[in-house]
Every structure is written in structure tokens, then in C-alpha cells.
C-alpha atoms as a PDB file:
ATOM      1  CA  UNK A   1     -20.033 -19.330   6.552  1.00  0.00           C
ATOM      2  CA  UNK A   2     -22.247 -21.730   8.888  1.00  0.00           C
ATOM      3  CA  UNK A   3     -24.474 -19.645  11.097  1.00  0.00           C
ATOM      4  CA  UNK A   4     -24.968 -21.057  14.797  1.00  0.00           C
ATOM      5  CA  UNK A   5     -26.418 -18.508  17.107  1.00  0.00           C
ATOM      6  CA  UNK A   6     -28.286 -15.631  16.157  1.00  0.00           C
ATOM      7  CA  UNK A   7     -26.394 -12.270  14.530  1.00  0.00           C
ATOM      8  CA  UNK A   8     -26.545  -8.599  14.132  1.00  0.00           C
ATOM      9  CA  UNK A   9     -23.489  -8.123  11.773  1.00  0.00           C
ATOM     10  CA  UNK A  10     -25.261  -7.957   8.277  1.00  0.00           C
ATOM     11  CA  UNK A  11     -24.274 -10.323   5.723  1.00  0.00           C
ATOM     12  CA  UNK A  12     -24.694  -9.296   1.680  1.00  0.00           C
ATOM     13  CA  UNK A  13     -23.702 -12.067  -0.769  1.00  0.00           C
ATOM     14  CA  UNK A  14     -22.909 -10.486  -4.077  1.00  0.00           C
ATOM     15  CA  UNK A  15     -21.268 -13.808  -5.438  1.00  0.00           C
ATOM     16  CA  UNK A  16     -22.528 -17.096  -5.215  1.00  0.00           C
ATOM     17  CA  UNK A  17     -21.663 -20.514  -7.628  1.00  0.00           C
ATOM     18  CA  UNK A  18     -20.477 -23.766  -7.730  1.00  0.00           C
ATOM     19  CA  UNK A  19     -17.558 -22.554  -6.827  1.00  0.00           C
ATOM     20  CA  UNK A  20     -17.268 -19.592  -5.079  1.00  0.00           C
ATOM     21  CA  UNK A  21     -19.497 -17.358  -2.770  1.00  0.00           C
ATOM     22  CA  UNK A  22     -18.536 -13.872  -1.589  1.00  0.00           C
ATOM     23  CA  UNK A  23     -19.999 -11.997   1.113  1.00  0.00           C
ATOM     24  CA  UNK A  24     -19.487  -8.915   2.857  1.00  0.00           C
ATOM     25  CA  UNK A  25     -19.753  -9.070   6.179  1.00  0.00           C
ATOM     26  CA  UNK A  26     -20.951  -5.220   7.673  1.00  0.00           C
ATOM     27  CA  UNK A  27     -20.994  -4.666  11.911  1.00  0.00           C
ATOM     28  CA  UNK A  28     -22.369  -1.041  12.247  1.00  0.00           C
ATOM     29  CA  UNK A  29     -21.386  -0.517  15.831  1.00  0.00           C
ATOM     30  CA  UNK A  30     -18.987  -2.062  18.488  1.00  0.00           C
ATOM     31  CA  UNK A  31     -20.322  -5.331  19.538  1.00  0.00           C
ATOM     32  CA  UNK A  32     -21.671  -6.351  16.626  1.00  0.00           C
ATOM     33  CA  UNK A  33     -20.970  -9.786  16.137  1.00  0.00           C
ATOM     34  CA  UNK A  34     -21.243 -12.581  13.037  1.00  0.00           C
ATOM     35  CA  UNK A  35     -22.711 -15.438  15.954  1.00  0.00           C
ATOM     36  CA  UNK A  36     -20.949 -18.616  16.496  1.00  0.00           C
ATOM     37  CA  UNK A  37     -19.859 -20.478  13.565  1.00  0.00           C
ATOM     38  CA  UNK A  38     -18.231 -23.336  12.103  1.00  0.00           C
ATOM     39  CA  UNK A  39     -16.393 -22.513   8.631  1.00  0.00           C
ATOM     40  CA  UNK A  40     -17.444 -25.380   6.213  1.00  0.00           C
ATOM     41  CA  UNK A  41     -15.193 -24.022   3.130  1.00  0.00           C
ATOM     42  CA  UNK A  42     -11.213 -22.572   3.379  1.00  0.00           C
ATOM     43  CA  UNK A  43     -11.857 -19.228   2.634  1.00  0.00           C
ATOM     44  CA  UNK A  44     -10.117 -15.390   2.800  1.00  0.00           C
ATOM     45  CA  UNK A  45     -10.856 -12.638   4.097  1.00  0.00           C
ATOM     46  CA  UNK A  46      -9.967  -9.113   3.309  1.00  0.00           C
ATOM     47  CA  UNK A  47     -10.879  -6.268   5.790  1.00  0.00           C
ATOM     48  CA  UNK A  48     -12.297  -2.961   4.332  1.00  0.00           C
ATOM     49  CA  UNK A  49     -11.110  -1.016   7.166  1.00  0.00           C
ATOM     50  CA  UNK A  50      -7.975  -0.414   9.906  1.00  0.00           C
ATOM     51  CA  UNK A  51      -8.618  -1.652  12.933  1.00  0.00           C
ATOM     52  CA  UNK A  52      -9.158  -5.304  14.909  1.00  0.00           C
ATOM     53  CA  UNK A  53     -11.924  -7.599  15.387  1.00  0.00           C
ATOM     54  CA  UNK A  54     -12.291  -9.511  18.442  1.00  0.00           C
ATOM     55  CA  UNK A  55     -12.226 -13.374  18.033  1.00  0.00           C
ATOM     56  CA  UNK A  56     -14.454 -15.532  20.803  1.00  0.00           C
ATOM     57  CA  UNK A  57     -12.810 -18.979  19.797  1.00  0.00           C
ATOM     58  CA  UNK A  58     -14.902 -20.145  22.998  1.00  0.00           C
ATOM     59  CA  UNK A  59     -14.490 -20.869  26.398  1.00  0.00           C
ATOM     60  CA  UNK A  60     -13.685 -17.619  27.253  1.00  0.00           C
ATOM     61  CA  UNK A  61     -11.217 -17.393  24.940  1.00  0.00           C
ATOM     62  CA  UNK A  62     -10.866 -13.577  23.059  1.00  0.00           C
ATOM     63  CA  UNK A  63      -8.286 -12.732  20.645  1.00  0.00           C
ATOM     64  CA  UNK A  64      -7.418  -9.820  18.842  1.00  0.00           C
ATOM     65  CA  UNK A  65      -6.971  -9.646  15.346  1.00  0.00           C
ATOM     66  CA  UNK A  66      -5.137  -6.450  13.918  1.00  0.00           C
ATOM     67  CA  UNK A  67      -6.343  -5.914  10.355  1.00  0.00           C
ATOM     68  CA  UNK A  68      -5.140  -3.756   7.770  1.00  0.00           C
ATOM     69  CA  UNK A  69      -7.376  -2.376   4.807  1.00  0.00           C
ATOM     70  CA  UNK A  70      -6.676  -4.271   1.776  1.00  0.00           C
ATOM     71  CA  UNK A  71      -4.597  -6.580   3.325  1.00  0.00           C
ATOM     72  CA  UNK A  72      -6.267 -10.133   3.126  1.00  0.00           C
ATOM     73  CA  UNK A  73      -5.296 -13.465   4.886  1.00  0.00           C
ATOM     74  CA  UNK A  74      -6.420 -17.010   4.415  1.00  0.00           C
ATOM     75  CA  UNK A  75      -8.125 -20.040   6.746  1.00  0.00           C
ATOM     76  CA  UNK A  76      -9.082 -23.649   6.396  1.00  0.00           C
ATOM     77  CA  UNK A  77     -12.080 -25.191   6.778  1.00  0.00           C
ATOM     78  CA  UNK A  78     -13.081 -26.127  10.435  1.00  0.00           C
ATOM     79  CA  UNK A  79     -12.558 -22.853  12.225  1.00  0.00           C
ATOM     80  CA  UNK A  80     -14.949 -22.092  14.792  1.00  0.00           C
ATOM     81  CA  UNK A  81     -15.601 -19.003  16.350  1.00  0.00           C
ATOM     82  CA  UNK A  82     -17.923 -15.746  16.867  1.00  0.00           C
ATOM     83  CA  UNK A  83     -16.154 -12.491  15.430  1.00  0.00           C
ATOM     84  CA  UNK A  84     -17.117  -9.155  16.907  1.00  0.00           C
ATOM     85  CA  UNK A  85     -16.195  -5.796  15.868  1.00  0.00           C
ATOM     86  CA  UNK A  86     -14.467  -4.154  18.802  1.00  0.00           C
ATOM     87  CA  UNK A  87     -13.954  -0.913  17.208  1.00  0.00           C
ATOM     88  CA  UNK A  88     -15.782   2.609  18.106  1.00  0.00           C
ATOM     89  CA  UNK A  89     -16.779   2.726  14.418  1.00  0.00           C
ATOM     90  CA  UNK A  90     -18.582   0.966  11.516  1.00  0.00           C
ATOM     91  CA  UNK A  91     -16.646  -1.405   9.961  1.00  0.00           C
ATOM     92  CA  UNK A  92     -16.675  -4.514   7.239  1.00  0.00           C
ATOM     93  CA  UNK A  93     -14.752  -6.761   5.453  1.00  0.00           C
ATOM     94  CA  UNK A  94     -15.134  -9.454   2.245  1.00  0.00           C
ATOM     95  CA  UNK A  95     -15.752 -12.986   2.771  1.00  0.00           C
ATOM     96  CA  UNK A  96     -14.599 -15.506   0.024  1.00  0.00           C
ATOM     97  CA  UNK A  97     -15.080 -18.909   0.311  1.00  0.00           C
ATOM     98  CA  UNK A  98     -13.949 -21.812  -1.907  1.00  0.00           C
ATOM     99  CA  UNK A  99     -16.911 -24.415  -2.078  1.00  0.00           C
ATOM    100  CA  UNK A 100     -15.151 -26.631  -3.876  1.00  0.00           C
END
């Protein structure tokens, strides 16, 4: 993931390669956000939690994405966006990215 702005969701890469780099992304209370960000890889993600994560895909513009534990779901390179945990509890979910 390409930071932009500044975060307070905590990033902890436990894989990182040629190939491959996995991070968990952790937002300990509601608000908590990743910053604006370009993806430069595809990459999935699988949520460690139930719950949804608000989306900022800018101008204004908030989603809300539902998210199952365990269930994961895959994106392209070029997505831009801030995500924000708009839950009342800690949450997280794994970050993989294909770098090549």
C-alpha cells in the first residue's frame, strides 16, 4: 500500500519478498483510518472481524463495505482511497499484495 496523508491505523508487515508482502492492517478505535492512498500492486484483503469499514473514495464520497471474518475479496492496482474503521470496536484485517 502507498501511504499519502498521515495515519493512525497501525500497519505490521510480517511478509515481505520479491513477490509478495503481507500486512495487517489494525484500527483500535472508530475513526481510525489507513490515510489516503493509491494501491500500486492488485492485492486481497481478508477482514479479521464482522463488521464494515467506511471507504472515502474522495470528494465526499463514503461507502460502506460489509465484511465478513474470513471472507476475503480481491482489487487491482490503481484504487485510491482512505479506509476508516466505522465500527464501535477494535478491528483489523490482512493485506496481501502481489508485487509482481
Amino acid at each position: 500500500m502507498c501511504s499519502g496523508k498521515a495515519s493512525n491505523a497501525v500497519p505490521t508487515v510480517f511478509i515481505e519478498n520479491d513477490r509478495t508482502r503481507v500486512t495487517e492492517w489494525r484500527f483500535k478505535n472508530k475513526g481510525d483510518s489507513t490515510g489516503w492512498h493509491r494501491h500500486e500492486y492488485d492485492y486481497v484483503i481478508v477482514p479479521l472481524f464482522d463488521g464494515h469499514l467506511e471507504i472515502d473514495t474522495g470528494a465526499d464520497e463514503h461507502t460502506i463495505a460489509p465484511l465478513q471474518n474470513g471472507v476475503p475479496y480481491f482489487r487491482e492496482a490503481g484504487v485510491e482511497h482512505d479506509v476508516i474503521n466505522g465500527n464501535d470496536f477494535e478491528c483489523a484485517f490482512v493485506e496481501i499484495e502481489f508485487l509482481k
